[in-house]
C-alpha atoms as a PDB file:
ATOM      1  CA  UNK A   1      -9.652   3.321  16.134  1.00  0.00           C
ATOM      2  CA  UNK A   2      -9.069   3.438  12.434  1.00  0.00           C
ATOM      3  CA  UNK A   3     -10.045   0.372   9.977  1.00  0.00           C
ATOM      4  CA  UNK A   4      -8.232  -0.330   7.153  1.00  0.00           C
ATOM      5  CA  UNK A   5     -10.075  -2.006   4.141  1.00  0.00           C
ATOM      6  CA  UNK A   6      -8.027  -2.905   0.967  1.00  0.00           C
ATOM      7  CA  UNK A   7      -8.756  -4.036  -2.717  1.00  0.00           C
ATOM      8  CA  UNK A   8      -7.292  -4.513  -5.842  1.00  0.00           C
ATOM      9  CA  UNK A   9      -4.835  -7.609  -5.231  1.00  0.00           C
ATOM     10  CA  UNK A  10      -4.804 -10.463  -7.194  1.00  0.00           C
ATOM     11  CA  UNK A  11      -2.642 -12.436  -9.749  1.00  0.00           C
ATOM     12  CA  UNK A  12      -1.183 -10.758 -12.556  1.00  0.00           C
ATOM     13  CA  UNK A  13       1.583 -11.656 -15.101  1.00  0.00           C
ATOM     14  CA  UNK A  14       5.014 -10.125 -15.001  1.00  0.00           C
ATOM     15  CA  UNK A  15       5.347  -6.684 -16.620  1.00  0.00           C
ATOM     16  CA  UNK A  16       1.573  -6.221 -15.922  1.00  0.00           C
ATOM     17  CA  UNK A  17      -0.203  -3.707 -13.870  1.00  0.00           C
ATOM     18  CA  UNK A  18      -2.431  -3.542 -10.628  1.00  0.00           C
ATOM     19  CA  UNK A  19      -3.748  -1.069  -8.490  1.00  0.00           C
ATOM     20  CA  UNK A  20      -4.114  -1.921  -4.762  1.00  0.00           C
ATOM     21  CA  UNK A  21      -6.950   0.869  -2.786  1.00  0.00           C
ATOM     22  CA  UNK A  22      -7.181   0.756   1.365  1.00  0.00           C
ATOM     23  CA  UNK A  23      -9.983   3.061   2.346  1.00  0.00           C
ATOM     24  CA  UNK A  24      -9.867   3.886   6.216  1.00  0.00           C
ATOM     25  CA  UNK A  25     -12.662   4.602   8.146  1.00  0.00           C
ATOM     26  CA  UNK A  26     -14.087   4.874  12.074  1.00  0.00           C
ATOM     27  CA  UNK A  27     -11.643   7.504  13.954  1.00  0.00           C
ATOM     28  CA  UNK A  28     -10.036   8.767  10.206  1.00  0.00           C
ATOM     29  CA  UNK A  29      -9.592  12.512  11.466  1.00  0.00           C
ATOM     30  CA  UNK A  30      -6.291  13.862  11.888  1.00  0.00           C
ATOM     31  CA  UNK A  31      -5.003  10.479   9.804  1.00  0.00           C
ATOM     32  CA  UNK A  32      -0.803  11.503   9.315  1.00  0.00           C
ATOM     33  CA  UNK A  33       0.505   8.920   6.712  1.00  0.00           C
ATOM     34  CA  UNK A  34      -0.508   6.757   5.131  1.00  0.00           C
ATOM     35  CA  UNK A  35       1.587   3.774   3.022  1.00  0.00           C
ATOM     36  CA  UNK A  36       1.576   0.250   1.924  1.00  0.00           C
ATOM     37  CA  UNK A  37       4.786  -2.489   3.442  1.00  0.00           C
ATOM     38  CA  UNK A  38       5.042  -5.583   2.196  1.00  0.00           C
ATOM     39  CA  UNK A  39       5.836  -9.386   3.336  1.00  0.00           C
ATOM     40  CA  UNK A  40       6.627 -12.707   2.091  1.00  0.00           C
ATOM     41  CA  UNK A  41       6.808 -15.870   4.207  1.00  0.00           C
ATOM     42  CA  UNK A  42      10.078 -15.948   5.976  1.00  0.00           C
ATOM     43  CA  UNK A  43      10.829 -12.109   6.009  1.00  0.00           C
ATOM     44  CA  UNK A  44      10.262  -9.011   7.620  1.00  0.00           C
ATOM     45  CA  UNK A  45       7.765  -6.417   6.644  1.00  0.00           C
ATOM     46  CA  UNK A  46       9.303  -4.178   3.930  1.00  0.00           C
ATOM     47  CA  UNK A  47       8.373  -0.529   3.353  1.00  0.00           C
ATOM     48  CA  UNK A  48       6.968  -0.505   0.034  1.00  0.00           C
ATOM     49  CA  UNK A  49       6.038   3.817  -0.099  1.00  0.00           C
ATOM     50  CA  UNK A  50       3.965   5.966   2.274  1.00  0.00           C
ATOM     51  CA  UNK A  51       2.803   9.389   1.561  1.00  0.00           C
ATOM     52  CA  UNK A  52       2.293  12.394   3.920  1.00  0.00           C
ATOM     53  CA  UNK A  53      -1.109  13.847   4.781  1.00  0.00           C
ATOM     54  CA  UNK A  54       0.344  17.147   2.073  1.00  0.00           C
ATOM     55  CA  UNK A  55       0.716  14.463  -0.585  1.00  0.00           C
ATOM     56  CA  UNK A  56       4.436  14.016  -0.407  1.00  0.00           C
ATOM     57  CA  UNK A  57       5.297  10.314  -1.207  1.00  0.00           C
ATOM     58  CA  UNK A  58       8.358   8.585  -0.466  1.00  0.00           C
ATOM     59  CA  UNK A  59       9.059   5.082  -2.320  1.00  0.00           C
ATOM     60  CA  UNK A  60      11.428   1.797  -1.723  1.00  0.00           C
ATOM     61  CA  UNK A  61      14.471   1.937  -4.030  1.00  0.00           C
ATOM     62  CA  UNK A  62      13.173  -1.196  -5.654  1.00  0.00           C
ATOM     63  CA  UNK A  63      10.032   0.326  -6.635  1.00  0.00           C
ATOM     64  CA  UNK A  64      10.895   3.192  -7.825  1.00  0.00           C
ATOM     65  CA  UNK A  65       9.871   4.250 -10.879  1.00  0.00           C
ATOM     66  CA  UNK A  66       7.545   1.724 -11.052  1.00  0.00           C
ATOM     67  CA  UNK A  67       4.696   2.074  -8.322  1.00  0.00           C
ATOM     68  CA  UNK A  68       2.886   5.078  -8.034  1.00  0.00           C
ATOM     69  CA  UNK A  69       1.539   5.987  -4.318  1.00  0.00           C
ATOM     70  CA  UNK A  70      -1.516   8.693  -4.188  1.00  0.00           C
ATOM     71  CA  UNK A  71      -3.816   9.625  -1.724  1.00  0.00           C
ATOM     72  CA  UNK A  72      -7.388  11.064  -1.856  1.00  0.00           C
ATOM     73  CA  UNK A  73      -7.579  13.072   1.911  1.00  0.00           C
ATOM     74  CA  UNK A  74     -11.597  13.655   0.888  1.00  0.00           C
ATOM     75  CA  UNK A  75     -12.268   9.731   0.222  1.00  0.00           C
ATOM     76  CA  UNK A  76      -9.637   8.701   3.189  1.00  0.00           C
ATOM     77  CA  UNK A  77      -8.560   6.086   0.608  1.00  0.00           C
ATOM     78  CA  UNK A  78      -4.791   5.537  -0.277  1.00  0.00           C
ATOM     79  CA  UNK A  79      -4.018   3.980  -3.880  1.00  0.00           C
ATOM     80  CA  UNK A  80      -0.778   2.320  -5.034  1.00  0.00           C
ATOM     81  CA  UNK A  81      -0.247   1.793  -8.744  1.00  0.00           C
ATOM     82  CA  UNK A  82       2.149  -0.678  -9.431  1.00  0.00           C
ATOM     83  CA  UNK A  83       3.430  -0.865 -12.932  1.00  0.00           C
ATOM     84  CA  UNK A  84       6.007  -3.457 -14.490  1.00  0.00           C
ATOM     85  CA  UNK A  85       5.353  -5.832 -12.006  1.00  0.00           C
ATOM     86  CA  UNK A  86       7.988  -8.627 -11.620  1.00  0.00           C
ATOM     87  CA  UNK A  87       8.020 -11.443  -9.715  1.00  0.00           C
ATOM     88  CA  UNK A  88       9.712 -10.552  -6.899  1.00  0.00           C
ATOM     89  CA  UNK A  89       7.117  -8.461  -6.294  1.00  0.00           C
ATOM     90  CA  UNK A  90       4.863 -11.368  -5.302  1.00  0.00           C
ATOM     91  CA  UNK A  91       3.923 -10.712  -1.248  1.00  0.00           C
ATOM     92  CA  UNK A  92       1.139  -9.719   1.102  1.00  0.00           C
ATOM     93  CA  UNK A  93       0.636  -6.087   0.556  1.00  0.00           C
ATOM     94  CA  UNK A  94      -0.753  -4.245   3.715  1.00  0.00           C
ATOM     95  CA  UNK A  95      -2.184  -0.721   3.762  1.00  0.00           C
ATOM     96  CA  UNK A  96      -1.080   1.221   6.722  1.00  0.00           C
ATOM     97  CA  UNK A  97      -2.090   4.999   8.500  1.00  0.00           C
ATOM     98  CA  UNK A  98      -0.786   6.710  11.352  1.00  0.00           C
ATOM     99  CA  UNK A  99      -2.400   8.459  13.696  1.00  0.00           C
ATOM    100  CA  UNK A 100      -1.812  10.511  16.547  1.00  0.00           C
ATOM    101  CA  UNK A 101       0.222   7.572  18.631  1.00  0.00           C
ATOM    102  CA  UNK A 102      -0.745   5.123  16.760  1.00  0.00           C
ATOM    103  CA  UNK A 103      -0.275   2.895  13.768  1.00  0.00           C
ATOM    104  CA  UNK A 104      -3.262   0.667  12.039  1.00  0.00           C
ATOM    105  CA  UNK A 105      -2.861  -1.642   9.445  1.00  0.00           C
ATOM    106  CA  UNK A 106      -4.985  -3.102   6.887  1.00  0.00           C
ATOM    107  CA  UNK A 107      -5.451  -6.623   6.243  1.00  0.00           C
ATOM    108  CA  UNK A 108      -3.170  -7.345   3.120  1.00  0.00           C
ATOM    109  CA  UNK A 109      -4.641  -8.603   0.263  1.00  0.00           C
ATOM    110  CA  UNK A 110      -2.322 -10.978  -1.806  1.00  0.00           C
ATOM    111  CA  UNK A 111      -0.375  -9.660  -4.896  1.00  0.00           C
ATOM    112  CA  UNK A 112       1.028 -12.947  -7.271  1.00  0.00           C
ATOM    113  CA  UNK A 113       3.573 -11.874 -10.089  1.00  0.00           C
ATOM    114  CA  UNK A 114       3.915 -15.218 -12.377  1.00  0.00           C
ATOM    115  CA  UNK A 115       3.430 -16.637 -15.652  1.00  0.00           C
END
């Protein structure tokens, strides 16, 4: 199986920055995409962006322009850069790779937007 471990949440002021990291590891070959959803108490999961094994990322309208999703296929580590934060964007962020059959998700570390 694949293990997911994130970093980078934490509390940050609106308009602020934060970069969130999930490294995978264990069965990471032939890993397809990879992306980050998040969830707040009360709602579904949300697709925040994911990005294709060739680097091709696709984003949620309401990030857009805002968070950056890259990948580093060497490192198996996906990174989301999330600019202009606001505080809707408060949630459980969890990191997230397919493969073969399969989906795996990380943890979810906590990301707080608030003054």
């Amino acid at each position: 199986q694949v293990q997911l471990v994130e970093s980078g949440g934490g509390l940050v002021q609106p308009g602020g920055s934060l970069r969130l990291s999930c490294a995978a590891s264990g069965s990471i070959f032939s890993i397809d995409d990879m992306g980050w959803y998040r969830q707040v108490p009360g709602k579904q999961r949300e697709l925040v962006a994911v990005i294709s094994t060739g680097g091709s990322p696709i984003s949620a309208a309401s990030v857009k322009g805002r968070f950056t999703i890259s990948r580093d296929n060497a490192k198996n580590t996906v990174y989301l850069q999330m600019k202009s934060l606001k505080p809707e964007d408060t949630a459980v962020y969890y990191c997230t790779a397919q493969r073969a059959l399969a989906n795996y998700w990380g943890p979810g570390p906590q990301v707080t937007v608030s003054s």
